[in-house]
Protein backbone atom coordinates (compact mmCIF):
# COMPACT_ATOMS: atom_id res chain seq x y z
CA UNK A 1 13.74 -4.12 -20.26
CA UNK A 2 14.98 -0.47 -19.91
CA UNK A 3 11.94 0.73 -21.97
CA UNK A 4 9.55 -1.28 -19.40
CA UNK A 5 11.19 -0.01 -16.60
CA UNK A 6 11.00 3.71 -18.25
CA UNK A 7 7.21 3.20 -18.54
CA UNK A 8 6.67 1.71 -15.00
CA UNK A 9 7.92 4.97 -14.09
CA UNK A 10 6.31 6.97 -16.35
CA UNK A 11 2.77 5.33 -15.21
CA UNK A 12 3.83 6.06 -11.75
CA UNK A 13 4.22 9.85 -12.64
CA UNK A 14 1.00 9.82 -14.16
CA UNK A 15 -1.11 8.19 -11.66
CA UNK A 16 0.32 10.79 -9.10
CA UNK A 17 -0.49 13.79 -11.69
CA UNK A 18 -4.19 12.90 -12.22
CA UNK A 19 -4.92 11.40 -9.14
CA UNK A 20 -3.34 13.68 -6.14
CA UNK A 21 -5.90 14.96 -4.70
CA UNK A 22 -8.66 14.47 -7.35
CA UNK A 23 -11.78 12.92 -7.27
CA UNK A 24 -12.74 10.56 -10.47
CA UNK A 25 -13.55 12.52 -13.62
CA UNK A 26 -11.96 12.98 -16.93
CA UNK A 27 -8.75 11.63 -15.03
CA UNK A 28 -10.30 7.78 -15.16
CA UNK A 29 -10.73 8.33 -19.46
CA UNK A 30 -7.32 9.75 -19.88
CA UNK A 31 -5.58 7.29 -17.60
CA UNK A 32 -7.50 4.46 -18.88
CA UNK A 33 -5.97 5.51 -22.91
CA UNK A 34 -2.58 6.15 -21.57
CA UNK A 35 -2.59 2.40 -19.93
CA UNK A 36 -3.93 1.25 -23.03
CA UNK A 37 -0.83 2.98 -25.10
CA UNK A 38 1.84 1.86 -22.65
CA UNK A 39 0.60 -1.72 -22.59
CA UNK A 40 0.27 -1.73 -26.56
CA UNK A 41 4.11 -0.27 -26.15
CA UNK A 42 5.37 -3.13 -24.63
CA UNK A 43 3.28 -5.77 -26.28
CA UNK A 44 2.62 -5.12 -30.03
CA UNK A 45 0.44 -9.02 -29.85
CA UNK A 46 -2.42 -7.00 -27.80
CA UNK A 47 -3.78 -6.46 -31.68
CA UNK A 48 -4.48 -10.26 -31.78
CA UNK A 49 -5.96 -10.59 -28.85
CA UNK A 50 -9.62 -10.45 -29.26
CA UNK A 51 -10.97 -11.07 -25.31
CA UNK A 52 -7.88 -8.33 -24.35
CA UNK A 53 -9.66 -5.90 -27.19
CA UNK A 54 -12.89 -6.57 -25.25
CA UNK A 55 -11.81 -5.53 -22.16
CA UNK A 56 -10.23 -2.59 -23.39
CA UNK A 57 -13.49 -1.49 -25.13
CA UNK A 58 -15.28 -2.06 -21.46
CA UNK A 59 -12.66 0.22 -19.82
CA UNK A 60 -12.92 2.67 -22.35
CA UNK A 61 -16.89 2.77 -22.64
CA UNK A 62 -17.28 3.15 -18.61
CA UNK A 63 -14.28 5.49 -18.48
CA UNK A 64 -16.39 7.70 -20.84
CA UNK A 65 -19.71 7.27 -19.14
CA UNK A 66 -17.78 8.63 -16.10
CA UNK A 67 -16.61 11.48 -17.44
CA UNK A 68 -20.35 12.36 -18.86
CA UNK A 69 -21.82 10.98 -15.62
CA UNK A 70 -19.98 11.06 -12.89
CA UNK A 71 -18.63 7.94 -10.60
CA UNK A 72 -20.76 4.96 -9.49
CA UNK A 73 -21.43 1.73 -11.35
CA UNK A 74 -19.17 3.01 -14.16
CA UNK A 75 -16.34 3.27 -12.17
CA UNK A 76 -16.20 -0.27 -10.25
CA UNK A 77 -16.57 -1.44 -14.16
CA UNK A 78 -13.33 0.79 -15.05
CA UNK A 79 -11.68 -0.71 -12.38
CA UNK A 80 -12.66 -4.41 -13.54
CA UNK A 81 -12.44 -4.19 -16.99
CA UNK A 82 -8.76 -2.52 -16.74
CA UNK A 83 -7.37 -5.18 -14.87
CA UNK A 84 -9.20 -7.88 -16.85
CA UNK A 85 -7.57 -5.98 -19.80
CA UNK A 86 -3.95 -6.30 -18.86
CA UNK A 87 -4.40 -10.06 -17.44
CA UNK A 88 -5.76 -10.89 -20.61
CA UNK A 89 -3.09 -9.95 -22.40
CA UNK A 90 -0.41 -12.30 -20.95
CA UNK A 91 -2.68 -14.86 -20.21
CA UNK A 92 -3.97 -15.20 -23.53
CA UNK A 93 -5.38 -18.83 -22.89
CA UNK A 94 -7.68 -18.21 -20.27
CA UNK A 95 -10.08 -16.01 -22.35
CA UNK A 96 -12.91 -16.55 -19.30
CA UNK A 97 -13.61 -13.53 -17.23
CA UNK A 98 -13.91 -15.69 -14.42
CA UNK A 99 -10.29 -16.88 -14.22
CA UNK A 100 -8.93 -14.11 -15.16
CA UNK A 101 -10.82 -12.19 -12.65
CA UNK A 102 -8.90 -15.19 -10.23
CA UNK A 103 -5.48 -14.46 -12.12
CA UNK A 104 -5.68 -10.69 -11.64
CA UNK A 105 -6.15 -10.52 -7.84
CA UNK A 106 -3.44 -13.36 -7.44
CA UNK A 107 -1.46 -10.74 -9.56
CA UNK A 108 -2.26 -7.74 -7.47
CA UNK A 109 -1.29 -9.37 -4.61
CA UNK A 110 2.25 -10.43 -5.33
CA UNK A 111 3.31 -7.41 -7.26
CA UNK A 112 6.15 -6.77 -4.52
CA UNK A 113 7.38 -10.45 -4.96
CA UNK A 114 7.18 -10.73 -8.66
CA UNK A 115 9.23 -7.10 -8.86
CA UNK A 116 11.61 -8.76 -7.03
CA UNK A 117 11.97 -12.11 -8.68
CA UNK A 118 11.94 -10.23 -11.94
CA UNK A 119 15.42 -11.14 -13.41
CA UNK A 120 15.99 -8.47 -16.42
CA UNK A 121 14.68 -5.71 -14.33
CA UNK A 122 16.94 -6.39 -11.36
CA UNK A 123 19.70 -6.45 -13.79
CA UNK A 124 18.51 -2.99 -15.36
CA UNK A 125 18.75 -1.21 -11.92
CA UNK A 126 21.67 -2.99 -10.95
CA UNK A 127 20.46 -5.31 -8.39
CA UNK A 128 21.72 -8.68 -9.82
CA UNK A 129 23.25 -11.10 -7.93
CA UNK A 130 26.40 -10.70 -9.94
CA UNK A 131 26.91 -7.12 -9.84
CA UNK A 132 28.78 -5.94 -6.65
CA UNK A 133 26.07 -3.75 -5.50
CA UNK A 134 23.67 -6.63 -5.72
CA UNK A 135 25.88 -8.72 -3.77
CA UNK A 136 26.22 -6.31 -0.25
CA UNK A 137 22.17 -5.45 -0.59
CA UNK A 138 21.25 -9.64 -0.53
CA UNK A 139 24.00 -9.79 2.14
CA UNK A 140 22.83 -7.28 3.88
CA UNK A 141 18.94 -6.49 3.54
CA UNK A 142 18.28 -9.02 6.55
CA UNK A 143 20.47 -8.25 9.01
CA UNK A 144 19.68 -4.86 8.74
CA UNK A 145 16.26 -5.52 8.95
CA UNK A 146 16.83 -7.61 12.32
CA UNK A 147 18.67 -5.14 13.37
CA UNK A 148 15.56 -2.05 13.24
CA UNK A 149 13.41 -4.49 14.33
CA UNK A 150 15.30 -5.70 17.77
CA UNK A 151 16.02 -1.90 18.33
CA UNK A 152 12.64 -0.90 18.01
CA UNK A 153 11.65 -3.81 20.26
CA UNK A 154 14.43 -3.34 23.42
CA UNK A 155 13.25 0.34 22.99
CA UNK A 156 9.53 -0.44 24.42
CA UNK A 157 10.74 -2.90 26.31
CA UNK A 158 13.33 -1.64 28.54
CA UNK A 159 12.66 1.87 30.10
CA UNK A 160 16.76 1.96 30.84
CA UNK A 161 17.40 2.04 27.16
CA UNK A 162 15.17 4.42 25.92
CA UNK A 163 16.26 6.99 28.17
CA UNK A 164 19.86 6.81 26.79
CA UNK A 165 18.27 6.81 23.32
CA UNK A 166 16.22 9.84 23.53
CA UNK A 167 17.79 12.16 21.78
CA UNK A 168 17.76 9.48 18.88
CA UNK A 169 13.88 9.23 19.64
CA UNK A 170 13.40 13.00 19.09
CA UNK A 171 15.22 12.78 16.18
CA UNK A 172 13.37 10.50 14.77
CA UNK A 173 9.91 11.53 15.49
CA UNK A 174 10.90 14.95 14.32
CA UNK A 175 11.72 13.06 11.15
CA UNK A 176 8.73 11.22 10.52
CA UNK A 177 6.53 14.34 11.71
CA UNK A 178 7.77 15.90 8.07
CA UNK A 179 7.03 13.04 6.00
CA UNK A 180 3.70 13.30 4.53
CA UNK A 181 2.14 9.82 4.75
CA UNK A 182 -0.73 10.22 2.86
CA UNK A 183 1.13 11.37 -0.44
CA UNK A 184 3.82 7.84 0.99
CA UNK A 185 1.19 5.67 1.07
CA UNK A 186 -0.12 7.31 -2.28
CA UNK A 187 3.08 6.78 -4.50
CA UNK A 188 3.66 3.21 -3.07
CA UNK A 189 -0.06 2.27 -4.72
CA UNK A 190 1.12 4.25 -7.81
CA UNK A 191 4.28 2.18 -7.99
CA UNK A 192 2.11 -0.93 -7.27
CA UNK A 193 -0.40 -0.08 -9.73
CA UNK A 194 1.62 0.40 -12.38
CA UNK A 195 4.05 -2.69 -11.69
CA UNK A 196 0.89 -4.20 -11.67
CA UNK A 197 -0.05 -2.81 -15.35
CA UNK A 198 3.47 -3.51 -16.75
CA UNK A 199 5.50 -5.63 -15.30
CA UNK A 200 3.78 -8.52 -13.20
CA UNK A 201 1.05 -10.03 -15.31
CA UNK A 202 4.18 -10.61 -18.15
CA UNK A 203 6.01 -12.81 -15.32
CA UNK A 204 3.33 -14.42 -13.64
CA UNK A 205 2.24 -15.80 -17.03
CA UNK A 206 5.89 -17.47 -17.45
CA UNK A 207 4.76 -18.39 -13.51
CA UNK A 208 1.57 -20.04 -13.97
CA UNK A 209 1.73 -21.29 -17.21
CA UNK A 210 -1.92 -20.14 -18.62
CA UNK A 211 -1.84 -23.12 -21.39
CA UNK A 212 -1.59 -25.71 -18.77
CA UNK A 213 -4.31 -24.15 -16.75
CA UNK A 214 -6.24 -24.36 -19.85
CA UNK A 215 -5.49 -27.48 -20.62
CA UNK A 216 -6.56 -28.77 -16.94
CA UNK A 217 -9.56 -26.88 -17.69
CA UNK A 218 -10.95 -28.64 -20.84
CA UNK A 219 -9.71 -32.07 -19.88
CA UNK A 220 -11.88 -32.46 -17.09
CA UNK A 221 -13.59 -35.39 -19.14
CA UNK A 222 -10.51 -37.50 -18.25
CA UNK A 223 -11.41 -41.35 -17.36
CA UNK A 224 -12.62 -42.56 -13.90
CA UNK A 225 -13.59 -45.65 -13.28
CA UNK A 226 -17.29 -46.69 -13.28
CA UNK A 227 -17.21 -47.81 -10.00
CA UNK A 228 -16.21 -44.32 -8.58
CA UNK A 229 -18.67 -43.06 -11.27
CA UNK A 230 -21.69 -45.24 -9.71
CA UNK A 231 -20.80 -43.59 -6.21
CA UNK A 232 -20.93 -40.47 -7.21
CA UNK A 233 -24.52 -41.03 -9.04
CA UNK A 234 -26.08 -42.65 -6.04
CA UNK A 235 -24.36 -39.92 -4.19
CA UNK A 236 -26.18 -37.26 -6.25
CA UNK A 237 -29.41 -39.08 -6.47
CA UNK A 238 -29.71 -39.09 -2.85
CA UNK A 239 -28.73 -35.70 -2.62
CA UNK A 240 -30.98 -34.21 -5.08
CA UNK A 241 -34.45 -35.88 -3.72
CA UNK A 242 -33.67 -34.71 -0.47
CA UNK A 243 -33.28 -31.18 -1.59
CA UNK A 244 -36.15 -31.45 -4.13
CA UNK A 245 -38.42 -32.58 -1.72
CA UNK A 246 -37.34 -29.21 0.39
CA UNK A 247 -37.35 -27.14 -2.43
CA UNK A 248 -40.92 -27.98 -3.27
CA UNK A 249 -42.21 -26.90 0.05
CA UNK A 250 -40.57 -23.63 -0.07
CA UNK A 251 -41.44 -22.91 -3.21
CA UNK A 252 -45.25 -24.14 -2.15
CA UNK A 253 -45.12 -21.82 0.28
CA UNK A 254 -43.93 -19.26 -1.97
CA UNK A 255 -46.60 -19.59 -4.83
CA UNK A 256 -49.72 -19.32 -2.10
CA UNK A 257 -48.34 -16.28 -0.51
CA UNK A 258 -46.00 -14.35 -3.24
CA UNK A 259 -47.60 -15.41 -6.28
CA UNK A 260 -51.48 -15.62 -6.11
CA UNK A 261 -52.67 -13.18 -3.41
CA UNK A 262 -49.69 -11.20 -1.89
CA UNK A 263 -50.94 -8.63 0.54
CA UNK A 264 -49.57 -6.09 3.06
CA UNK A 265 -51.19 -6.53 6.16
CA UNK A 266 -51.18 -3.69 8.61
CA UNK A 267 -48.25 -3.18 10.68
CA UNK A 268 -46.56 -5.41 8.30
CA UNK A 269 -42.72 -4.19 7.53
CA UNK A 270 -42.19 -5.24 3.89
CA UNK A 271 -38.72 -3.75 4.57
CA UNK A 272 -38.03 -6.47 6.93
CA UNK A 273 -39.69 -8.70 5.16
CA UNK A 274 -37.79 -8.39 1.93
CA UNK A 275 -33.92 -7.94 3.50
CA UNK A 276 -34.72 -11.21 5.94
CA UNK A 277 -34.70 -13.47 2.57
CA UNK A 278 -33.93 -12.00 -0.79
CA UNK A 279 -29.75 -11.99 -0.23
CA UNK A 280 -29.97 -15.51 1.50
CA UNK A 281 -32.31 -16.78 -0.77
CA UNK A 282 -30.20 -15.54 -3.70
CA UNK A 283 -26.94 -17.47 -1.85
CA UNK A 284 -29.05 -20.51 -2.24
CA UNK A 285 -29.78 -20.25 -5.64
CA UNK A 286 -26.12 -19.60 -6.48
CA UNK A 287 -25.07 -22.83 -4.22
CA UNK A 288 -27.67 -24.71 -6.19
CA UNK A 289 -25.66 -24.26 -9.54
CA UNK A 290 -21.93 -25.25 -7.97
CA UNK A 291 -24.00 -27.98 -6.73
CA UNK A 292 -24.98 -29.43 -10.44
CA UNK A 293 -22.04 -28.21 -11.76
CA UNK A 294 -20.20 -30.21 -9.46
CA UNK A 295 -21.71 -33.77 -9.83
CA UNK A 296 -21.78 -33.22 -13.09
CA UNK A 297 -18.08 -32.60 -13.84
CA UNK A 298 -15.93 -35.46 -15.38
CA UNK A 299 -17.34 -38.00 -17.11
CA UNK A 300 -20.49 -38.40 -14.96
CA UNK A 301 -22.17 -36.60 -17.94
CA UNK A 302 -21.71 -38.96 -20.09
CA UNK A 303 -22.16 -42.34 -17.52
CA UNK A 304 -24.69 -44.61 -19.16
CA UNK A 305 -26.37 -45.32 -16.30
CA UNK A 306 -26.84 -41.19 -15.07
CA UNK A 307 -30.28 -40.63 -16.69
CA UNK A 308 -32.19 -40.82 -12.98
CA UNK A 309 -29.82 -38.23 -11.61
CA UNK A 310 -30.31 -35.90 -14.79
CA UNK A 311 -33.90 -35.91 -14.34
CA UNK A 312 -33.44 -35.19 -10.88
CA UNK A 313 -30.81 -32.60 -11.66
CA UNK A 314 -33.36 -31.09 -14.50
CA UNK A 315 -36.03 -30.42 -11.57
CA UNK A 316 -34.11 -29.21 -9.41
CA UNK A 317 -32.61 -26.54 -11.89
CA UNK A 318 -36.55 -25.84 -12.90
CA UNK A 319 -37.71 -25.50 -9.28
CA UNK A 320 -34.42 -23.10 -9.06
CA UNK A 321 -35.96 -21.05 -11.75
CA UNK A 322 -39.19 -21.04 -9.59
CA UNK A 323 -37.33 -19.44 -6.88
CA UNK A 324 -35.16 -16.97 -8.71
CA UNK A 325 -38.94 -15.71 -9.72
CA UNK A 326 -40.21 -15.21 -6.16
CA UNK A 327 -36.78 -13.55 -5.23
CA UNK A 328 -37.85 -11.16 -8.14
CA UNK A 329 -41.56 -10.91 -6.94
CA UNK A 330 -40.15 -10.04 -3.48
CA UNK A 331 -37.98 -7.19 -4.98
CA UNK A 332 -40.42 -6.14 -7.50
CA UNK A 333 -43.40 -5.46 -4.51
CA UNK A 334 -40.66 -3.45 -2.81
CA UNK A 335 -39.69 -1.25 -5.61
CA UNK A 336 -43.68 -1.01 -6.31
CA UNK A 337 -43.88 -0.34 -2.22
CA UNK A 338 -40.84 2.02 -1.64
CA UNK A 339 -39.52 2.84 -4.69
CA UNK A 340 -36.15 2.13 -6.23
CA UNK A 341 -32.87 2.27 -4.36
CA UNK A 342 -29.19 1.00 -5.75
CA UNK A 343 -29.32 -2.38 -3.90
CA UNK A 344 -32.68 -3.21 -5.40
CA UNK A 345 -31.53 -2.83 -8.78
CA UNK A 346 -28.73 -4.37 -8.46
CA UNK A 347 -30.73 -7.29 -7.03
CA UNK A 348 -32.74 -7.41 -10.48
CA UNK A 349 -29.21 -7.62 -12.18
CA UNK A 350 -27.94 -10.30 -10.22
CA UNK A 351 -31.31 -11.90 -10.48
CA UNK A 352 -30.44 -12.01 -14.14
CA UNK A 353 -27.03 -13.47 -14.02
CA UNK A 354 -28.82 -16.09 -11.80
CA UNK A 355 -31.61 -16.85 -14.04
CA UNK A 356 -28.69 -17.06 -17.29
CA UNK A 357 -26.68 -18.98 -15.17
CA UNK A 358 -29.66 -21.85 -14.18
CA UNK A 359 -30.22 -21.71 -17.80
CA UNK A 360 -26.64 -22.47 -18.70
CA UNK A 361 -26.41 -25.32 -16.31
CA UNK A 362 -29.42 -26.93 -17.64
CA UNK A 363 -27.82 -26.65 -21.22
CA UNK A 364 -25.07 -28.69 -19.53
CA UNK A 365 -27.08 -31.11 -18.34
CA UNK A 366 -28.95 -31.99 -21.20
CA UNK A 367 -26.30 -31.53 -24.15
CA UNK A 368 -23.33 -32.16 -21.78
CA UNK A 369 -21.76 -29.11 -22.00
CA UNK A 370 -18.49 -28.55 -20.25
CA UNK A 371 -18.03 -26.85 -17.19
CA UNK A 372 -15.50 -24.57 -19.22
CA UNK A 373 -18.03 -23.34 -22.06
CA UNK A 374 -20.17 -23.15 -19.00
CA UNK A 375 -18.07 -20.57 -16.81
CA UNK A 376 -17.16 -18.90 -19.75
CA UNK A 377 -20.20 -17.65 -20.99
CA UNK A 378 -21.79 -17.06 -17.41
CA UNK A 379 -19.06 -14.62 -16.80
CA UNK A 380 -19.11 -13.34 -20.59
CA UNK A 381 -22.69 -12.62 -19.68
CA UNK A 382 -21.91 -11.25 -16.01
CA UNK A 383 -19.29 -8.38 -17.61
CA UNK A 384 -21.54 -7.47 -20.11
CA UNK A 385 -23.82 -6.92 -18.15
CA UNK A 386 -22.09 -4.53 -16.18
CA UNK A 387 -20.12 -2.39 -18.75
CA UNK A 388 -23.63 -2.12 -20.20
CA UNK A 389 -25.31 -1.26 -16.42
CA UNK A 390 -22.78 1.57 -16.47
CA UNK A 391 -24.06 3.06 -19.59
CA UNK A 392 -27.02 4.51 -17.58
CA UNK A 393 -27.25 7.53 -15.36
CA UNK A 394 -28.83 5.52 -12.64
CA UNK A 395 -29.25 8.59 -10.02
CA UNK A 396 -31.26 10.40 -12.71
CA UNK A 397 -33.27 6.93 -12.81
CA UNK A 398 -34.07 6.18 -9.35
CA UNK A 399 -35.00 9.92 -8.45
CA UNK A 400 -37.68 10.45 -12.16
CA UNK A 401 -38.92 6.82 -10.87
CA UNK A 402 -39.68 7.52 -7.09
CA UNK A 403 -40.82 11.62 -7.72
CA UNK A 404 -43.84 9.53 -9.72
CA UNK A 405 -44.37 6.41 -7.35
CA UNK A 406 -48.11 6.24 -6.32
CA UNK A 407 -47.36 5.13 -2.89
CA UNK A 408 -45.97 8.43 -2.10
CA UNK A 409 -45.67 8.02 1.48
CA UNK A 410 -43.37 4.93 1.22
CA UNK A 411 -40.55 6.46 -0.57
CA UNK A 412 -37.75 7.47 1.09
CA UNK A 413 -37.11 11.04 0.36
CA UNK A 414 -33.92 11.02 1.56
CA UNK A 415 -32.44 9.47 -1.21
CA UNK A 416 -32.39 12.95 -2.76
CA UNK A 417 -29.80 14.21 -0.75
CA UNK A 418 -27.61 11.34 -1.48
CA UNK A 419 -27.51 11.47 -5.38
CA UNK A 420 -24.78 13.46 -7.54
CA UNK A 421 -25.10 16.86 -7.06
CA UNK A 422 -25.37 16.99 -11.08
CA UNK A 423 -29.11 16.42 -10.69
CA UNK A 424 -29.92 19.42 -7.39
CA UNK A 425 -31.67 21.16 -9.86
CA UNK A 426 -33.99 18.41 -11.35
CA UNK A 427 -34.80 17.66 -7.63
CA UNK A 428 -35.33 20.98 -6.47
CA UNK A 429 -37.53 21.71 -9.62
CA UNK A 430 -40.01 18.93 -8.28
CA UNK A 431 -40.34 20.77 -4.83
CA UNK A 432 -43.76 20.56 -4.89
CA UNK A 433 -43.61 16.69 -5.23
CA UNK A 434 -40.97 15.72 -2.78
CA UNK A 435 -42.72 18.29 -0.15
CA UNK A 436 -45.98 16.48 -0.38
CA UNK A 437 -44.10 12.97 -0.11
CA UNK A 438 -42.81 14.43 2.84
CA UNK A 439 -46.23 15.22 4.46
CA UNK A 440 -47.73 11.95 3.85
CA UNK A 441 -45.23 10.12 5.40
CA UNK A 442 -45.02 12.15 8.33
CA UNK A 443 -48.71 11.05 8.67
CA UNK A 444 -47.62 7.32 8.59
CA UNK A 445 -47.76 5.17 12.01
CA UNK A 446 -44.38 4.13 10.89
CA UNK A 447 -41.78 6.20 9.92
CA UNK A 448 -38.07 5.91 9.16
CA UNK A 449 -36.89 8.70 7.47
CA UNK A 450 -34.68 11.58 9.60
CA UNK A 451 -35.64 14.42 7.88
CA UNK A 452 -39.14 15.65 9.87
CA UNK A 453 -40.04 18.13 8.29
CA UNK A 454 -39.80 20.67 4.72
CA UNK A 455 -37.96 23.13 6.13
CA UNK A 456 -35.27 20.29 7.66
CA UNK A 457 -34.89 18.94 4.80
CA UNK A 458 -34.61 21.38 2.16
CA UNK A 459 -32.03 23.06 4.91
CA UNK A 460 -30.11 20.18 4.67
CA UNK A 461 -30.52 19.92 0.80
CA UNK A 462 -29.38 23.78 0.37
CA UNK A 463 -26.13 22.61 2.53
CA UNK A 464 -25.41 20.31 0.13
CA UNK A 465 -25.44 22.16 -2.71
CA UNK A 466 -23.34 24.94 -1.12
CA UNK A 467 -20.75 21.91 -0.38
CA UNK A 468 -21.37 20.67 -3.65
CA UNK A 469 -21.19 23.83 -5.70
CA UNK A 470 -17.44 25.20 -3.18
CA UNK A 471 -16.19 21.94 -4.18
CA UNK A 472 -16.61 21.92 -7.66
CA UNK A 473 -15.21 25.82 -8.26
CA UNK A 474 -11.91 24.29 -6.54
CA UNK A 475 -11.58 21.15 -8.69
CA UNK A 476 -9.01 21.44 -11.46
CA UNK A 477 -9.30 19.76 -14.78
CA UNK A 478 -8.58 16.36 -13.69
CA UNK A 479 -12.05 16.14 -11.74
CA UNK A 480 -13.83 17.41 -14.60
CA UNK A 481 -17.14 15.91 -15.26
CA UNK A 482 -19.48 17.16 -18.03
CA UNK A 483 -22.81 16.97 -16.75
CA UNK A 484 -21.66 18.92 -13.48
CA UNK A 485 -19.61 21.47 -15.01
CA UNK A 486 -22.40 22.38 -17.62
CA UNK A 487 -25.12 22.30 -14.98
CA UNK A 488 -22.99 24.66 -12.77
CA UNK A 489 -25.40 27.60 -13.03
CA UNK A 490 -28.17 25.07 -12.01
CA UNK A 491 -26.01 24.27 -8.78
CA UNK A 492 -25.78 27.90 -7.87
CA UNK A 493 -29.19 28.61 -8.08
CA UNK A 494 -29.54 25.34 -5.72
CA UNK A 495 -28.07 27.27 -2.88
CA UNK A 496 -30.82 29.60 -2.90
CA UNK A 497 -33.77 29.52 -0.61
């Protein structure tokens, strides 16, 4: 337990050396390997583990495409796959992304309380119950606490007091004036972080047992009686006409106006139009599939008598589909409208997770899968699709796609202010194009972008740069990011009019 504690520490160091101060870079790749050693360190079964091995392969391959790319999607899949990676490996049994992704916030959350209830470790620093130092700190760790608090509290409350206390008052804000609370609050998420990666997922898998989880997982096909069975059918059956019948008129609707002759009217904000349903519409679609998943749990998938409510289920899950399509048609006229944007592709991937999921439920339906095979390969699906989304350089994407959109008096031209400064110079080589998007749309009845003119916004865009390019000659190592660095001439000739 010495060695642990050693490491805990020596994560803690580490966090605080490439992260003080330092924006993401080749500091995510290097602390992502050095987790990885320290957790092989203290658990030589990691080896065996094939979903841990997985993870660690996500956190590696979007820990690289940050330090080639820069932060963005990459990152938030770091972040994932590294905690997935270390909950895996105590809680072997639950080899789902989704209940791990469950286990690993519960985890995060009670570092401070699992530190403390950690046995060994206590024992290590000398804070056992037995020891005599361990004895006067339980004894006296709440009164003293009381005690700061109530003083604290008579001090707003009673003028009287405070006056005879103000020399301790000066004191103390003199005190607290020194300490820097940024770096504080900095070291205490170190600490936490790296509890977190060491220490905490070993006990709470002693805590929560992951083999009975498991186990309450798969035997959800337990026995229930037929009557409560029957119920439940007529239950569903009800249900699932009612909502068919809606379902059909919405997606009615849908067909006439999305699918066969969609057009823009005049005056007509497709903006609005688009942001009004697509996010609700996709919250349906993901009710839909807790809402099969949950009649059909238990034994209700194998009831004798369930064949009307499976045919039921089986349209509803088809007129599902039919939605998740005009969700995409919606998107898809927007991109071909306005261009792309991050929250429009990341509508097309959740659009996919959707459609995989709909398909997965339907598989459950008709070859009565479980509801664990089913969670586990939805999620599967939903991480791999994101380590692999963060394999792309999507800024570099969005701004080649929009420079070439026909409609070029729909695109918002902004956008090319708001991307990595890595890619200045492949915007500011396609002056010509973004200056003539500008004109038409400041010919539009309707416009929404800030910048009103060239000269605004290629003022604004030369600010930028200078900001970019000043902040990038002061980064150390730590913040190092390939494509910048090796585009840093590029930059420079970015802050030139």
């Amino acid at each position: 337990m010495k060695f642990k504690l050693i490491l805990t520490l020596a994560l803690t160091g580490v966090f605080s050396w490439l992260f003080w101060h330092q924006e993401p870079g080749l500091n995510i790749p290097v602390y992502t390997l050095i987790v990885a050693l320290f957790v092989f360190a203290s658990n030589r079964d990691v080896i065996k583990n094939s979903s841990a091995l997985a993870f660690l392969a996500g956190a590696l391959i979007s820990a690289l495409m940050i330090f080639l790319h820069g932060p963005g999607w990459a990152l938030f899949a770091n972040i994932v796959s590294l905690l997935l990676f270390v909950t895996a490996v105590y809680m072997r049994p639950l080899n789902v992304p989704l209940y791990l992704s469950a286990q690993s916030f519960v985890s995060l959350v009670l570092v401070p309380l699992n530190f403390q209830k950690l046995p060994r470790l206590g024992r290590t620093i000398g804070l056992n119950s037995s020891s005599s130092f361990g004895k006067w700190l339980r004894l006296l760790i709440i009164p003293v606490a009381a005690l700061i608090l109530f003083y604290f509290l008579y001090l707003i409350g009673s003028p009287h007091f405070r006056k005879a206390n103000q020399e301790v008052i000066d004191v103390l804000i003199e005190i607290l004036e020194k300490i820097s609370w940024e770096y504080l609050f900095f070291m205490l998420w170190a600490v936490w972080m790296s509890i977190y990666f060491l220490v905490t997922p070993q006990f709470n898998a002693g805590l929560t047992n992951g083999n009975r989880v498991l186990q309450r997982v798969r035997q959800r096909l337990t026995y229930n009686p037929g009557r409560k069975l029957h119920y439940r059918m007529l239950s569903g059956i009800i249900l699932f006409v009612l909502l068919n019948l809606l379902l059909a008129v919405v997606n009615w609707i849908d067909i006439r106006t999305l699918w066969i002759a969609f057009e823009v009217p005049e005056n007509f904000s497709l903006m609005d139009f688009v942001h009004a349903g697509m996010w609700v519409l996709s919250f349906c679609i993901v009710l839909s599939v807790f809402i099969v998943a949950f009649y059909f749990k238990g034994n209700l998938n194998f009831y004798s008598k369930s064949k009307p409510l499976k045919i039921l289920s089986v349209i509803w899950i088809v007129q599902n589909l039919i939605m998740t399509y005009s969700v995409f048609l919606r998107d898809w006229y927007y991109i071909s409208w306005h261009g792309l944007a991050y929250g429009r592709v990341f509508l097309l991937f959740l659009l996919a997770v959707i459609t995989f999921s709909l398909i997965m439920i339907l598989l459950k339906v008709l070859r009565k899968y479980s509801s664990y095979h089913v969670y586990r390969m939805n999620s599967w699906f939903a991480y791999a699709l994101l380590v692999g989304a963060s394999l792309f350089d999507w800024d570099f994407i969005i701004i080649r796609h929009n420079l070439e959109h026909p409609n070029s008096g729909q695109v918002d031209y902004a956008m090319y202010l708001r991307v990595s400064p890595d890619h200045f110079d492949y915007v500011k080589a396609n002056k010509e194009k973004i200056n003539h998007q500008i004109a038409i749309h400041q010919n539009n009845k309707v416009r929404w972008v800030v910048y009103g003119s060239e000269q605004e916004f290629w003022d604004t865009f030369r600010y930028r740069a200078e900001d970019a390019l000043r902040d990038e000659v002061n980064k150390s190592w730590q913040s190092y990011i390939y494509n910048r660095r090796a585009n840093l001439h590029e930059l420079q000739l970015c802050t030139v009019k």
